[in-house]
Protein backbone atom coordinates (compact mmCIF):
# COMPACT_ATOMS: atom_id res chain seq x y z
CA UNK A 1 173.81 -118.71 138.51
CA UNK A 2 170.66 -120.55 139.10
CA UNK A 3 168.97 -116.98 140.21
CA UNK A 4 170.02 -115.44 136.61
CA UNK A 5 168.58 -118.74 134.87
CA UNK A 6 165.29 -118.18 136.55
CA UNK A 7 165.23 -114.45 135.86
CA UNK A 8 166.18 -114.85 132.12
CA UNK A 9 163.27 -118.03 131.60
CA UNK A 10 160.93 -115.61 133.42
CA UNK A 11 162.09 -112.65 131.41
CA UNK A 12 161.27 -114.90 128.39
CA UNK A 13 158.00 -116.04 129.66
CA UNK A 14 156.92 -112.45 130.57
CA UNK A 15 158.00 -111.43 126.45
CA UNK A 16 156.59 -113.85 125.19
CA UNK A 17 153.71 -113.49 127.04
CA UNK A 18 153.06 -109.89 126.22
CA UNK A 19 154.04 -110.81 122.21
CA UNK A 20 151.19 -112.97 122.47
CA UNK A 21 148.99 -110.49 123.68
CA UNK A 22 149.03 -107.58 121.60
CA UNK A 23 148.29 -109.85 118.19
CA UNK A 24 144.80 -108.27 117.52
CA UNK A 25 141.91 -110.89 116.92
CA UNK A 26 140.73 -111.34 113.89
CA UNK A 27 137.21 -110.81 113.70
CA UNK A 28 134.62 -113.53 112.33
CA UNK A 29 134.14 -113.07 108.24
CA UNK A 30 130.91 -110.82 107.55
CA UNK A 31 128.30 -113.25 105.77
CA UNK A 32 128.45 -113.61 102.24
CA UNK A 33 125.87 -111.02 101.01
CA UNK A 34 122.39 -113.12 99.83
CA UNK A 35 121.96 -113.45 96.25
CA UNK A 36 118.46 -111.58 94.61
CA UNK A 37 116.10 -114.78 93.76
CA UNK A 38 115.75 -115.64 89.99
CA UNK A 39 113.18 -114.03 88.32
CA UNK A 40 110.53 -115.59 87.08
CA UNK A 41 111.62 -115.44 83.20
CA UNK A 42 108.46 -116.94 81.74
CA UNK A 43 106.34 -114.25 83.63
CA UNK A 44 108.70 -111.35 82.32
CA UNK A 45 108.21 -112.79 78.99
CA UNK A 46 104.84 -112.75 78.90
CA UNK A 47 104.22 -109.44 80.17
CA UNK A 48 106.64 -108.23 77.30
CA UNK A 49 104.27 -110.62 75.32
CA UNK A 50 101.09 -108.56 76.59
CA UNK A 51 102.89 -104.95 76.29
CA UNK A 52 102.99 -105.98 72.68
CA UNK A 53 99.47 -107.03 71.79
CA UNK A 54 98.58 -103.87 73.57
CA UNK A 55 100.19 -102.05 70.99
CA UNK A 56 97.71 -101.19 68.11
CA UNK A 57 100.34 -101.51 65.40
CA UNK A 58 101.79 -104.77 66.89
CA UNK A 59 98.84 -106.48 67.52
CA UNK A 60 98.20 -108.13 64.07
CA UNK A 61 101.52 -109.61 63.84
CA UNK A 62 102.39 -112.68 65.93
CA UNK A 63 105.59 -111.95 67.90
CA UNK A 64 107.17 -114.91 69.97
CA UNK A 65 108.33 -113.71 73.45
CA UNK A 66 110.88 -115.98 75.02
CA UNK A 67 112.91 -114.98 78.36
CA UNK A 68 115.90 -116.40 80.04
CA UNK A 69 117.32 -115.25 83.32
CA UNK A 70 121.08 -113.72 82.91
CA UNK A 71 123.73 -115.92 83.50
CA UNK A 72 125.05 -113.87 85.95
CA UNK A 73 122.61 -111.86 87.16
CA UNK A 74 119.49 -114.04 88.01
CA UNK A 75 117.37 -111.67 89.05
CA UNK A 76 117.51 -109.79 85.49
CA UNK A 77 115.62 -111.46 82.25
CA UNK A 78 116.53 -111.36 78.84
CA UNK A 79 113.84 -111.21 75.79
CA UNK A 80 114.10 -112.67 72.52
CA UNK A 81 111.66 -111.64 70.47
CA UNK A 82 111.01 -113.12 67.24
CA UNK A 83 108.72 -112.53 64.14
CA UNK A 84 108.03 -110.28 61.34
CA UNK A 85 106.63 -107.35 60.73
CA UNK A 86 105.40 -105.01 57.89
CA UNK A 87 108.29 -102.05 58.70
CA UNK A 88 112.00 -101.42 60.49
CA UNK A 89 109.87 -98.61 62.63
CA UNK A 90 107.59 -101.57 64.17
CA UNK A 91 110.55 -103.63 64.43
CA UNK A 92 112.38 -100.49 66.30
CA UNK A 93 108.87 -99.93 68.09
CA UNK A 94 109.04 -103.73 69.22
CA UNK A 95 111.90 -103.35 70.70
CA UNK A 96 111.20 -100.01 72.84
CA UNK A 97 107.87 -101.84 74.24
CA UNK A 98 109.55 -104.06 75.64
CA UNK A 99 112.87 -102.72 77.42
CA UNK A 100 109.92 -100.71 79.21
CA UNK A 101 108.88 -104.07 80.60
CA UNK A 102 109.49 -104.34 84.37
CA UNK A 103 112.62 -107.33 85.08
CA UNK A 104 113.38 -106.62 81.56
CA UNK A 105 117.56 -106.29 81.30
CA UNK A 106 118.30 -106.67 77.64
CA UNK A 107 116.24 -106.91 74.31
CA UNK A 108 117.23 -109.96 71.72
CA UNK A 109 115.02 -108.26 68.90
CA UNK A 110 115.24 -110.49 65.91
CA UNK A 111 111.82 -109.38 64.24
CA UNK A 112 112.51 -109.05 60.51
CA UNK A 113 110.87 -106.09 58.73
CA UNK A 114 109.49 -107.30 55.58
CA UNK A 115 110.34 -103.83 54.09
């Protein structure tokens, strides 16, 4: 009786043993990936600001050029650009200078055409 105990605890042991075993490991969690640094939203701005005054038709007007990184991007920059000008086209024209800008992600183009 004694001999069957033994055999059956072993038996156990032995299961048990192997159970244990074949659980696969779980592997260490990759690191997070690293986030982009923020841009640097003034400098965006006023290279958006210098794209402008470049432009023969924009130059005589004084457009404000403010940036802000995206909320949940921080790498990206958004423009607001403010002001008036004489036409909708150099409003329009505005606009297309700057999403050309480098670290540019979105245009705020509130210039107000006067016509």
């Amino acid at each position: 009786m004694k001999q069957i105990k033994l055999i059956a605890t072993l038996l156990t042991v032995a299961v048990l043993a192997t159970a244990c075993s074949s659980v696969p490991e779980q592997k260490a969690a990759a690191p997070a990936p690293a986030e982009k640094p923020a841009a640097d939203a003034a400098a965006i701005a006023k290279a958006v600001k210098v794209a402008l005054d470049a432009d023969a038709t924009l130059k005589a007007f004084d457009l404000k050029v403010t940036g802000a990184n995206d909320k949940k991007n921080p790498s990206k920059v958004d423009v607001t650009i403010d002001g008036s000008v004489d036409s909708g086209e150099q409003m329009a024209q505005a606009g297309m200078i700057a999403e050309q800008v480098k670290g540019v992600q979105y245009v705020f183009n509130n210039i107000m055409p006067k016509n």
